[in-house]
PDB file of N, CA and C in Angstrom:
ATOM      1  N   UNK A   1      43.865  90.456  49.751  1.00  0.00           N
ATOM      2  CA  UNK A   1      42.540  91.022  49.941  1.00  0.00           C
ATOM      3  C   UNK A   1      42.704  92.409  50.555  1.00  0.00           C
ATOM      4  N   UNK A   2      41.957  93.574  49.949  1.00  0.00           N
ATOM      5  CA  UNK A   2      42.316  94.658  50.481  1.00  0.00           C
ATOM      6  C   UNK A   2      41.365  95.480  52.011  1.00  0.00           C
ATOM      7  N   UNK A   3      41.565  95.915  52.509  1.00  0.00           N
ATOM      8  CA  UNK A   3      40.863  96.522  53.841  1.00  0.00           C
ATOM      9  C   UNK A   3      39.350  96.460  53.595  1.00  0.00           C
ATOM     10  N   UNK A   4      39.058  97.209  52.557  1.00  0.00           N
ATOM     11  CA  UNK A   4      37.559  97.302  51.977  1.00  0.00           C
ATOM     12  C   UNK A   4      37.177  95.896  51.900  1.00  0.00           C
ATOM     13  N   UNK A   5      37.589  94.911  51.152  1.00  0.00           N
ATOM     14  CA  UNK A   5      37.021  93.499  50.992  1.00  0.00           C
ATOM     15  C   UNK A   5      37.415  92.873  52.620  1.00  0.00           C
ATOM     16  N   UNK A   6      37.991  92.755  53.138  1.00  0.00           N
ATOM     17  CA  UNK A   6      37.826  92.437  54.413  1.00  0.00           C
ATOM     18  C   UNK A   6      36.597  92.800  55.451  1.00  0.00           C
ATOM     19  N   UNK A   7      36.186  94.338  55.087  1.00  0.00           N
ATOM     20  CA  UNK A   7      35.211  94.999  56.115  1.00  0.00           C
ATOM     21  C   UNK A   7      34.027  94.299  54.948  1.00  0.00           C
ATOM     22  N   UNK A   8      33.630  94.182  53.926  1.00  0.00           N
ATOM     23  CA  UNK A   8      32.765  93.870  53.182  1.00  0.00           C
ATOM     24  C   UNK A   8      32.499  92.583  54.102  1.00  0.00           C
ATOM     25  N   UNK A   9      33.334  91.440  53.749  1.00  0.00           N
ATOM     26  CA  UNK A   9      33.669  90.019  54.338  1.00  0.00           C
ATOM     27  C   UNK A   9      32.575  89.847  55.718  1.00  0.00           C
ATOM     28  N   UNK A  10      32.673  91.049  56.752  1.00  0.00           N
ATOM     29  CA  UNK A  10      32.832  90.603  57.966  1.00  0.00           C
ATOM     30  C   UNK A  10      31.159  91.237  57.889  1.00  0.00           C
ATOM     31  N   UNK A  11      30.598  92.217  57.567  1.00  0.00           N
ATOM     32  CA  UNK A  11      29.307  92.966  57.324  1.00  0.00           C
ATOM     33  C   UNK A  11      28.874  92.148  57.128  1.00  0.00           C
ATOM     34  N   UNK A  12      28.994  91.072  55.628  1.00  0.00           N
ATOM     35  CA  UNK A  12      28.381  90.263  55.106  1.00  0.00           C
ATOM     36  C   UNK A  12      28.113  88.872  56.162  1.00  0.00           C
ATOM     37  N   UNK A  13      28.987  88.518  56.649  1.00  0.00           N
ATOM     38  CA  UNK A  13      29.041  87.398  57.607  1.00  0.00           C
ATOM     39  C   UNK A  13      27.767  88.168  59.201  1.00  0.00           C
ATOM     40  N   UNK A  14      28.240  89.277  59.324  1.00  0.00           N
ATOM     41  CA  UNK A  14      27.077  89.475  60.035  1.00  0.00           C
ATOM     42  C   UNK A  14      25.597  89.142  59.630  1.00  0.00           C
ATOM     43  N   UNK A  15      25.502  90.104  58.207  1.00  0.00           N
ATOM     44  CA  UNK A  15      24.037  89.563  57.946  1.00  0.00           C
ATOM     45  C   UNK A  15      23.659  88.673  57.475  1.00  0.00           C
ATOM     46  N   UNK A  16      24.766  87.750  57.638  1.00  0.00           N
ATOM     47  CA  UNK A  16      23.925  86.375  57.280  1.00  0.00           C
ATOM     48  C   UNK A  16      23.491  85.649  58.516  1.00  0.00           C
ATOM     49  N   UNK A  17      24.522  85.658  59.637  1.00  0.00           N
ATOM     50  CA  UNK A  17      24.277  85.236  61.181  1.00  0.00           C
ATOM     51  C   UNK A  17      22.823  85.948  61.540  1.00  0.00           C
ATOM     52  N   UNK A  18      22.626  87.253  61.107  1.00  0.00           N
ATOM     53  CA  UNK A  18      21.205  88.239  61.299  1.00  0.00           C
ATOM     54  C   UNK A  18      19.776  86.765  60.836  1.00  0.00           C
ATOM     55  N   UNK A  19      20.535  87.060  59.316  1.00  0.00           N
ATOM     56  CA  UNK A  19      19.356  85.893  58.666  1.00  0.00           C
ATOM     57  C   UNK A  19      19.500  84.778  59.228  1.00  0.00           C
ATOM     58  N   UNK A  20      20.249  84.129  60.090  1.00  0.00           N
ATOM     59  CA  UNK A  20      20.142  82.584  60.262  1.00  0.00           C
ATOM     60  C   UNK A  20      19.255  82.550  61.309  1.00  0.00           C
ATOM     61  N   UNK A  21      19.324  83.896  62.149  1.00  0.00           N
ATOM     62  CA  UNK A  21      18.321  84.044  63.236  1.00  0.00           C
ATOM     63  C   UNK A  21      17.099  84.504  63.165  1.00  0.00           C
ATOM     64  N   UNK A  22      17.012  85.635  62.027  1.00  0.00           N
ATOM     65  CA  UNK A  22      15.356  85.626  61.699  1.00  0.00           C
ATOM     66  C   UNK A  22      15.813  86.896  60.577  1.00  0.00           C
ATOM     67  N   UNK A  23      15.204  85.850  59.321  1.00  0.00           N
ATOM     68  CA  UNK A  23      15.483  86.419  58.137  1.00  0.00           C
ATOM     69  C   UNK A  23      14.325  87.674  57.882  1.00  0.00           C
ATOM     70  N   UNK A  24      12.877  87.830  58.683  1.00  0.00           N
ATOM     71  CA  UNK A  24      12.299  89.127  58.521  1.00  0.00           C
ATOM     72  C   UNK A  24      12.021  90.206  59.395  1.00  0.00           C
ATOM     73  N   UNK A  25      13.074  90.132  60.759  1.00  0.00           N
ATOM     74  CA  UNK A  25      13.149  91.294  61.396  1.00  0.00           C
ATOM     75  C   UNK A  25      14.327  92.031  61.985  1.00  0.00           C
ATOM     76  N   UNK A  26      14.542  92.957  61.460  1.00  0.00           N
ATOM     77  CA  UNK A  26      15.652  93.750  61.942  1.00  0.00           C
ATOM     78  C   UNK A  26      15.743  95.179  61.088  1.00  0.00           C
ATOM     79  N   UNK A  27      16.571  96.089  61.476  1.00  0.00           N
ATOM     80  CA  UNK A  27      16.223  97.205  61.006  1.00  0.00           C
ATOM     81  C   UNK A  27      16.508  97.315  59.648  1.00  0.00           C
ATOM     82  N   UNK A  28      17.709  96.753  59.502  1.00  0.00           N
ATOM     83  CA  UNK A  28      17.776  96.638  57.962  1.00  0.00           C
ATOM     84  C   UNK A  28      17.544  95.670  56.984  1.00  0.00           C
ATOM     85  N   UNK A  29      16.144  95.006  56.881  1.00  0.00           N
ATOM     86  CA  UNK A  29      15.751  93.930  55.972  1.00  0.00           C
ATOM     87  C   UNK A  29      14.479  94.767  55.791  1.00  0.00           C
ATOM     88  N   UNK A  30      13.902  94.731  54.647  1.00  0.00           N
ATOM     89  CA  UNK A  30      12.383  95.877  54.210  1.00  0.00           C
ATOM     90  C   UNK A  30      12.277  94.680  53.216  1.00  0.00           C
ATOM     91  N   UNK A  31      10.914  94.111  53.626  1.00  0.00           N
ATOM     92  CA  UNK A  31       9.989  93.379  52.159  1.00  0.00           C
ATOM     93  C   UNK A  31      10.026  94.447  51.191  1.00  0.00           C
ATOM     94  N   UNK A  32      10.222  93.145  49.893  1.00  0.00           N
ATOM     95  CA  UNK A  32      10.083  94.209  48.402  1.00  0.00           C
ATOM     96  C   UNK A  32       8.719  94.009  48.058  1.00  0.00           C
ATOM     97  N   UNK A  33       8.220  94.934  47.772  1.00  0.00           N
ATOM     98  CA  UNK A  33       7.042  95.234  46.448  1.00  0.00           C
ATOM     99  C   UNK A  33       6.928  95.202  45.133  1.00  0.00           C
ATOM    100  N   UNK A  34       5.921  94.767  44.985  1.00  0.00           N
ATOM    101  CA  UNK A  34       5.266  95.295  43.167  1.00  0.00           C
ATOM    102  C   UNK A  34       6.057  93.446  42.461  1.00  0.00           C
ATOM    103  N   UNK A  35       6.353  93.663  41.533  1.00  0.00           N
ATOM    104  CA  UNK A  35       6.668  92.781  41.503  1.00  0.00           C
ATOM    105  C   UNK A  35       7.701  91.594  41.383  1.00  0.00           C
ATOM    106  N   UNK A  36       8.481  92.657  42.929  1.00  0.00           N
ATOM    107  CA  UNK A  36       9.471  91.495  43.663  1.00  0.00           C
ATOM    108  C   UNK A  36       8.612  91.231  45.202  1.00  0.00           C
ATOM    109  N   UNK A  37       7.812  91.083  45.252  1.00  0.00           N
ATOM    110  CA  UNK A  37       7.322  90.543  46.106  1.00  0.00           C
ATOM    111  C   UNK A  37       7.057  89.388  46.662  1.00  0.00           C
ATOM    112  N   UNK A  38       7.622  89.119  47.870  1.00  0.00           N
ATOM    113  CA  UNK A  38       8.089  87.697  48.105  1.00  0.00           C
ATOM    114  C   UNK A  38       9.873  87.714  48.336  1.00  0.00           C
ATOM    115  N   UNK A  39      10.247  88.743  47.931  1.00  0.00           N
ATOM    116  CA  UNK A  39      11.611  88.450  48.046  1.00  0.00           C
ATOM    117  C   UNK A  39      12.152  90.098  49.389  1.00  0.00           C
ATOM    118  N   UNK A  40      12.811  90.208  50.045  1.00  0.00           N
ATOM    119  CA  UNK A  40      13.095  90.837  50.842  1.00  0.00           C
ATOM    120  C   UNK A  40      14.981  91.403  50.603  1.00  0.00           C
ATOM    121  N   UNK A  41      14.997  92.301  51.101  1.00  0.00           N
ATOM    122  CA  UNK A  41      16.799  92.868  50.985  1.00  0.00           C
ATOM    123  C   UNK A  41      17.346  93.416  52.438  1.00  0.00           C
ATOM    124  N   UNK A  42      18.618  93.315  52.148  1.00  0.00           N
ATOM    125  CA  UNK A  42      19.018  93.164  53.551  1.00  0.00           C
ATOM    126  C   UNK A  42      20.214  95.247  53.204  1.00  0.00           C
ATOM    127  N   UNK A  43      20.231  96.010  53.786  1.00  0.00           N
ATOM    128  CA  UNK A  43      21.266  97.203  53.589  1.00  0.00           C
ATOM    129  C   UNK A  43      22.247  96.859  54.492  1.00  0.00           C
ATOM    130  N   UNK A  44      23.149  97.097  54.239  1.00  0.00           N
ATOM    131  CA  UNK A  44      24.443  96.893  54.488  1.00  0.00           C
ATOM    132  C   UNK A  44      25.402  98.053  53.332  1.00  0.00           C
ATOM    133  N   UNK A  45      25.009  99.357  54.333  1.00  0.00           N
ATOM    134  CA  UNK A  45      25.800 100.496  53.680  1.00  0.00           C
ATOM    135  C   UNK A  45      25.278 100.683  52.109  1.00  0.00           C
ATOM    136  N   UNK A  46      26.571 100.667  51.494  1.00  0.00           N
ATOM    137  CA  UNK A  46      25.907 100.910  50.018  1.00  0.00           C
ATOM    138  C   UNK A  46      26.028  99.738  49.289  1.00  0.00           C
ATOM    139  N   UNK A  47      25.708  98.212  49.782  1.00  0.00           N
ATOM    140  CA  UNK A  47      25.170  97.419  49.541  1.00  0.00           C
ATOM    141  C   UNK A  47      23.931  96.940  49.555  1.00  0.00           C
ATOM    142  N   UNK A  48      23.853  95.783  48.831  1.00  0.00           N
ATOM    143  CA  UNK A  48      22.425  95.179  49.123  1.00  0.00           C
ATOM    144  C   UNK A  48      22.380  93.901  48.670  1.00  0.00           C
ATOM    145  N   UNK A  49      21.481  92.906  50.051  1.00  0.00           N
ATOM    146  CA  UNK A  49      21.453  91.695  49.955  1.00  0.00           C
ATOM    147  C   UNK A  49      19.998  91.101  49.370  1.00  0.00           C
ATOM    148  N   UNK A  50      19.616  90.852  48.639  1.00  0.00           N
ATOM    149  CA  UNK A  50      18.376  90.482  48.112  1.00  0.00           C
ATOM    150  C   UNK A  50      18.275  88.809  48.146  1.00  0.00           C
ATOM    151  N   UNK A  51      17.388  88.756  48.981  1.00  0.00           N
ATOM    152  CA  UNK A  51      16.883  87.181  48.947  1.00  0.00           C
ATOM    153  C   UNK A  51      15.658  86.743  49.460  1.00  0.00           C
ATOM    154  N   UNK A  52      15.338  85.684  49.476  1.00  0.00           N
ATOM    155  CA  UNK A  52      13.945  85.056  49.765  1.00  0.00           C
ATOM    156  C   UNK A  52      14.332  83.872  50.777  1.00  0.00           C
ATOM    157  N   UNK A  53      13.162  83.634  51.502  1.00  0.00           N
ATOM    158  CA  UNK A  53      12.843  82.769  52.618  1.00  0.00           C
ATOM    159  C   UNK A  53      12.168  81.883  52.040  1.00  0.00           C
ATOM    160  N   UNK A  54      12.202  80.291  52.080  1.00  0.00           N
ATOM    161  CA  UNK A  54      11.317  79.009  51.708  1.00  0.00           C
ATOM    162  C   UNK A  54       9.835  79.372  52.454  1.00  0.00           C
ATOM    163  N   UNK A  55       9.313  78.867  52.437  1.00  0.00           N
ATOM    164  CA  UNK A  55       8.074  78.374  53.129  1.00  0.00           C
ATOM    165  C   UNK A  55       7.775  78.210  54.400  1.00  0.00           C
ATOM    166  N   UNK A  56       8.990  77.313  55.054  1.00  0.00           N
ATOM    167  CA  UNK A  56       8.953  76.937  56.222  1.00  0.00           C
ATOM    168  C   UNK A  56       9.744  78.013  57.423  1.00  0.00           C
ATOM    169  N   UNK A  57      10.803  78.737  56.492  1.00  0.00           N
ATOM    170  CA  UNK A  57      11.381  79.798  57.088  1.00  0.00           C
ATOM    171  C   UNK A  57      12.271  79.464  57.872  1.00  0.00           C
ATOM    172  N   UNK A  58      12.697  78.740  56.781  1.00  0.00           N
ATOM    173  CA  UNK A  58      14.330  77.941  57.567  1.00  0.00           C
ATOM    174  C   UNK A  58      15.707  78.007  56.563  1.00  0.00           C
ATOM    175  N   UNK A  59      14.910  78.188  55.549  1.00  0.00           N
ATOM    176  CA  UNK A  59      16.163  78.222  54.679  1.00  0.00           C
ATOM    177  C   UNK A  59      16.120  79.420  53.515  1.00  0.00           C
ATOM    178  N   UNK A  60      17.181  80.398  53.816  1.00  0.00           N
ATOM    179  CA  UNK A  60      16.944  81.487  52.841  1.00  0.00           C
ATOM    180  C   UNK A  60      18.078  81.529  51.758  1.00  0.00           C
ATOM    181  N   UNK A  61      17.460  81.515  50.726  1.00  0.00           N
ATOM    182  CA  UNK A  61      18.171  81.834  49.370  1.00  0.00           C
ATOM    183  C   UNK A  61      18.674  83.139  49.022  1.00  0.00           C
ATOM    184  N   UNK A  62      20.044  83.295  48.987  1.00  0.00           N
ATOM    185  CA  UNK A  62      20.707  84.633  48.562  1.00  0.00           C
ATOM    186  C   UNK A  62      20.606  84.526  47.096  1.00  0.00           C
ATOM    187  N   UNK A  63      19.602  85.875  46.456  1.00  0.00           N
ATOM    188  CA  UNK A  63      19.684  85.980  45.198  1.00  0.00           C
ATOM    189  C   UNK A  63      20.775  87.014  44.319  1.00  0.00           C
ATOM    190  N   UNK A  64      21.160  87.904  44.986  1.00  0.00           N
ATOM    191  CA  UNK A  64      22.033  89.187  44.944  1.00  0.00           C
ATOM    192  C   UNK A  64      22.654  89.886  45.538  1.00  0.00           C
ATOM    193  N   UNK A  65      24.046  89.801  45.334  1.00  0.00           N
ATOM    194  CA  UNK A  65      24.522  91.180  46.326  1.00  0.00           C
ATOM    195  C   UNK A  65      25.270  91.997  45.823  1.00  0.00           C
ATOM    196  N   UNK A  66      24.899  93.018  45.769  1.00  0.00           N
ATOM    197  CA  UNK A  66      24.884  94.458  44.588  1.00  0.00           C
ATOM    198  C   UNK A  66      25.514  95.525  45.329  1.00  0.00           C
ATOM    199  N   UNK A  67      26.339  96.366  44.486  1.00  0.00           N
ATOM    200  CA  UNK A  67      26.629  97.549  45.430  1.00  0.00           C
ATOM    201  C   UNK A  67      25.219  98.581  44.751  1.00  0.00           C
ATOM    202  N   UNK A  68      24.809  99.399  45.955  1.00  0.00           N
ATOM    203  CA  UNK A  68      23.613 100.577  45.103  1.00  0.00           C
ATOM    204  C   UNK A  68      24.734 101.318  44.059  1.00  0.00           C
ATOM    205  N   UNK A  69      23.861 101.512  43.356  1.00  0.00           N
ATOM    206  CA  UNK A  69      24.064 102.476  42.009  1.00  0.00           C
ATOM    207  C   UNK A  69      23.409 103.918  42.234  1.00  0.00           C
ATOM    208  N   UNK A  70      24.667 104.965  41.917  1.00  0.00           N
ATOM    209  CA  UNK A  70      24.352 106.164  42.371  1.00  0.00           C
ATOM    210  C   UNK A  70      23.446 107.001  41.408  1.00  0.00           C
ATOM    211  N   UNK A  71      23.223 106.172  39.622  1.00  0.00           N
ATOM    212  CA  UNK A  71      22.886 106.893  38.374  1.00  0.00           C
ATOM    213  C   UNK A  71      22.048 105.671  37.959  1.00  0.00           C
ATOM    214  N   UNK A  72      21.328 106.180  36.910  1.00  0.00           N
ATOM    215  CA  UNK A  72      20.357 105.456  36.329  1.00  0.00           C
ATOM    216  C   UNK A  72      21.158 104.120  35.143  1.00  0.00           C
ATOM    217  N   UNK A  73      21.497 102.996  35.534  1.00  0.00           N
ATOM    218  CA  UNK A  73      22.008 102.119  34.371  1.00  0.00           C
ATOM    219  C   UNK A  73      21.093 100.875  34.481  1.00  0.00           C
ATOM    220  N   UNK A  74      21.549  99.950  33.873  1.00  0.00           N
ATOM    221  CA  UNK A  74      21.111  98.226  33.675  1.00  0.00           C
ATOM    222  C   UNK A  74      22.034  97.532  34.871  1.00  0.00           C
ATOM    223  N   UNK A  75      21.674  96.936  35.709  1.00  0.00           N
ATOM    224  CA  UNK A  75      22.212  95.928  36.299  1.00  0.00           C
ATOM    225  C   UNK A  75      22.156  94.785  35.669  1.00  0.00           C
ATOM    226  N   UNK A  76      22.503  93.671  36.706  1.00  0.00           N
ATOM    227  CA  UNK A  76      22.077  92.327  36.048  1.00  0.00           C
ATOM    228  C   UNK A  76      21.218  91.738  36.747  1.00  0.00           C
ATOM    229  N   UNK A  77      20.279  92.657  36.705  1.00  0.00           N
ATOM    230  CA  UNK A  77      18.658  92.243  36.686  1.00  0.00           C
ATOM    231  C   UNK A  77      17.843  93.010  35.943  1.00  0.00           C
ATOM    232  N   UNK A  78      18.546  93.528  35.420  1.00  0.00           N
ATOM    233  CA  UNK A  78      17.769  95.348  34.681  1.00  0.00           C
ATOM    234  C   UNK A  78      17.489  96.516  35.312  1.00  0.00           C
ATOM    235  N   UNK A  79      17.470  97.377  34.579  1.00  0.00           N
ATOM    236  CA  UNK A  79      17.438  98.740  35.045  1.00  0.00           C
ATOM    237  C   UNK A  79      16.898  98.829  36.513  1.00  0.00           C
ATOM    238  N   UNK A  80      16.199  97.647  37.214  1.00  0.00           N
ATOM    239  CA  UNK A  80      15.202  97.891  38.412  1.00  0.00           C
ATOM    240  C   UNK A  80      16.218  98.140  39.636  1.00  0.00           C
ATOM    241  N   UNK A  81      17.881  97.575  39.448  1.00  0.00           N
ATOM    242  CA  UNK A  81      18.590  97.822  39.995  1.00  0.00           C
ATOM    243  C   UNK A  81      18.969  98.962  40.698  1.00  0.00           C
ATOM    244  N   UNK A  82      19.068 100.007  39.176  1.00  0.00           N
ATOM    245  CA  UNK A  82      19.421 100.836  39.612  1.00  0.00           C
ATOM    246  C   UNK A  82      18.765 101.964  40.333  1.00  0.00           C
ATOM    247  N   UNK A  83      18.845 103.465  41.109  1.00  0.00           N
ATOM    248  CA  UNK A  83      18.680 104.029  41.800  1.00  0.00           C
ATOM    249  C   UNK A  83      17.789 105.583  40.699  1.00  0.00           C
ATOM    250  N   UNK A  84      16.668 105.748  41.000  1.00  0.00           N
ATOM    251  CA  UNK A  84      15.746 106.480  40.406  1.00  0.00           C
ATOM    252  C   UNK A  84      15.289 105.929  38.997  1.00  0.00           C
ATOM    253  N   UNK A  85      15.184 105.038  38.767  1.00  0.00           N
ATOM    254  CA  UNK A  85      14.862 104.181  37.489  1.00  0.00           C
ATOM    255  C   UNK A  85      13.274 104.907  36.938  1.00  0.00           C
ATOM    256  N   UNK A  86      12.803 105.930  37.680  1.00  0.00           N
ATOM    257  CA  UNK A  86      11.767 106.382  37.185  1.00  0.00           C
ATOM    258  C   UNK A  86      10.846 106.864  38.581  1.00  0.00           C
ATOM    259  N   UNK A  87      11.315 106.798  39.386  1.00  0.00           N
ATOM    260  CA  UNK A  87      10.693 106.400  40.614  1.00  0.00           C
ATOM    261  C   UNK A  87      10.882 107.962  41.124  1.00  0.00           C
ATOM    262  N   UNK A  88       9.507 107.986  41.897  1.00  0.00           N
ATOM    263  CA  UNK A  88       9.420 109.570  42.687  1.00  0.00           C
ATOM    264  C   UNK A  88      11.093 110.111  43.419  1.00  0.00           C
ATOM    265  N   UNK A  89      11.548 109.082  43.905  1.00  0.00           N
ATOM    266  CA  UNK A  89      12.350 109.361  45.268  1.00  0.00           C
ATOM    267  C   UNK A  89      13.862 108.928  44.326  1.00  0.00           C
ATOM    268  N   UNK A  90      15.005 109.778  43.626  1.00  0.00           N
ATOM    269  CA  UNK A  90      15.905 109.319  43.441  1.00  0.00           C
ATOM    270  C   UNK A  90      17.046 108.912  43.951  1.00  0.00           C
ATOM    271  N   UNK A  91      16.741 109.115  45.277  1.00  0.00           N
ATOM    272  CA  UNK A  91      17.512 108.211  46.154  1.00  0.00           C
ATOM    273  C   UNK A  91      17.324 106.841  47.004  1.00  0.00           C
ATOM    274  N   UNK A  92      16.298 106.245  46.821  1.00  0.00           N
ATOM    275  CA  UNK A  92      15.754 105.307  46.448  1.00  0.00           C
ATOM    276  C   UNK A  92      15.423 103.960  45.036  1.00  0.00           C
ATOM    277  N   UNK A  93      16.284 102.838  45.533  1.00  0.00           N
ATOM    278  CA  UNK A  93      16.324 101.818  43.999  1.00  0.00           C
ATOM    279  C   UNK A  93      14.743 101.859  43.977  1.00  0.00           C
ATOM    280  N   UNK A  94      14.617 101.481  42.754  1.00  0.00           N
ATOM    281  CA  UNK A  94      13.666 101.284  41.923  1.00  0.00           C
ATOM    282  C   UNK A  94      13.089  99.546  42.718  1.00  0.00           C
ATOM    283  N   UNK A  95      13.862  98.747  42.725  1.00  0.00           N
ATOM    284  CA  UNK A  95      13.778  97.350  43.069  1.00  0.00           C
ATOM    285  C   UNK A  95      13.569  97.452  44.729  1.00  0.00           C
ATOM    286  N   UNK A  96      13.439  98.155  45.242  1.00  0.00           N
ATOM    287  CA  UNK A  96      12.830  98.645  46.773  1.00  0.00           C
ATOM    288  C   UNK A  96      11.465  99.567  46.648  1.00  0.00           C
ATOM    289  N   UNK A  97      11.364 100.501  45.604  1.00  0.00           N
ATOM    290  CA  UNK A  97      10.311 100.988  45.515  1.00  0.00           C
ATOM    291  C   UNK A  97       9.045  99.877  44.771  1.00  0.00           C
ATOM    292  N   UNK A  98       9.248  98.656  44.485  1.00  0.00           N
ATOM    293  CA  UNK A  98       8.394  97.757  43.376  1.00  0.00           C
ATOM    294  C   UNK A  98       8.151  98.402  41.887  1.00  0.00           C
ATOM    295  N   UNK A  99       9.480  98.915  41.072  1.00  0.00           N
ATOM    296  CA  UNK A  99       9.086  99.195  40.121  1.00  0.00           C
ATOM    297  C   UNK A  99       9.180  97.788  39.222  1.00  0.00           C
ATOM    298  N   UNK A 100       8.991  97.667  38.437  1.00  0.00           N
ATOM    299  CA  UNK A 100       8.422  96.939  37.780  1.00  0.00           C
ATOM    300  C   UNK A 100      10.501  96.038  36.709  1.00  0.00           C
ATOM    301  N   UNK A 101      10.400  95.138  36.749  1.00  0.00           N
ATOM    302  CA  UNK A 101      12.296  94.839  36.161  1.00  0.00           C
ATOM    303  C   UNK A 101      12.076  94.768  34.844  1.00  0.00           C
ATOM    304  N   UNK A 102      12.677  95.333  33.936  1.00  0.00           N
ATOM    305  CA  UNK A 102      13.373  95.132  32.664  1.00  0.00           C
ATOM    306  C   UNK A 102      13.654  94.214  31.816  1.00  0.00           C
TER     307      UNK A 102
END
């Protein structure tokens, strides 16, 4: 395993300890809009953790963890992935701004 996947490893293990303690407050978790709404992402550098909270707010489902994309492509969720997908702010994903997925 190389240095990078190790520091990835340990980030990631943080924000999940973050989420086990409260999956909607901290500086880096922002509710999504439009229509990912309902689902929330966690930054972690030029990552991103995308997931949702049950009901009761005990158990959160990791749906994605993506590195950001610096150019306009298809993820594997569709283009909403990626970073200016149409969106005012091109430094800003599309799937944080609520654009609409592919």
């Amino acid at each position: 395993m190389s240095t990078l996947d190790l520091a990835l490893v340990k980030r990631l293990h943080r924000c999940f300890e973050q989420l086990r303690q409260d999956p909607f407050q901290h500086p880096n978790i922002k509710r999504l809009k439009g229509s990912l709404a309902g689902y929330y992402r966690y930054r972690l550098g030029d990552w991103r953790v995308v997931y949702r909270v049950e009901e009761d707010g005990r158990i959160v489902i990791i749906l994605l963890i993506a590195r950001r994309r610096l150019k306009e492509t298809a993820g594997p969720f569709g283009a909403g992935l990626a970073i200016g997908a149409g969106d005012a702010n091109p430094r800003q994903p599309a799937w944080e701004a609520g654009a609409p997925r592919t």
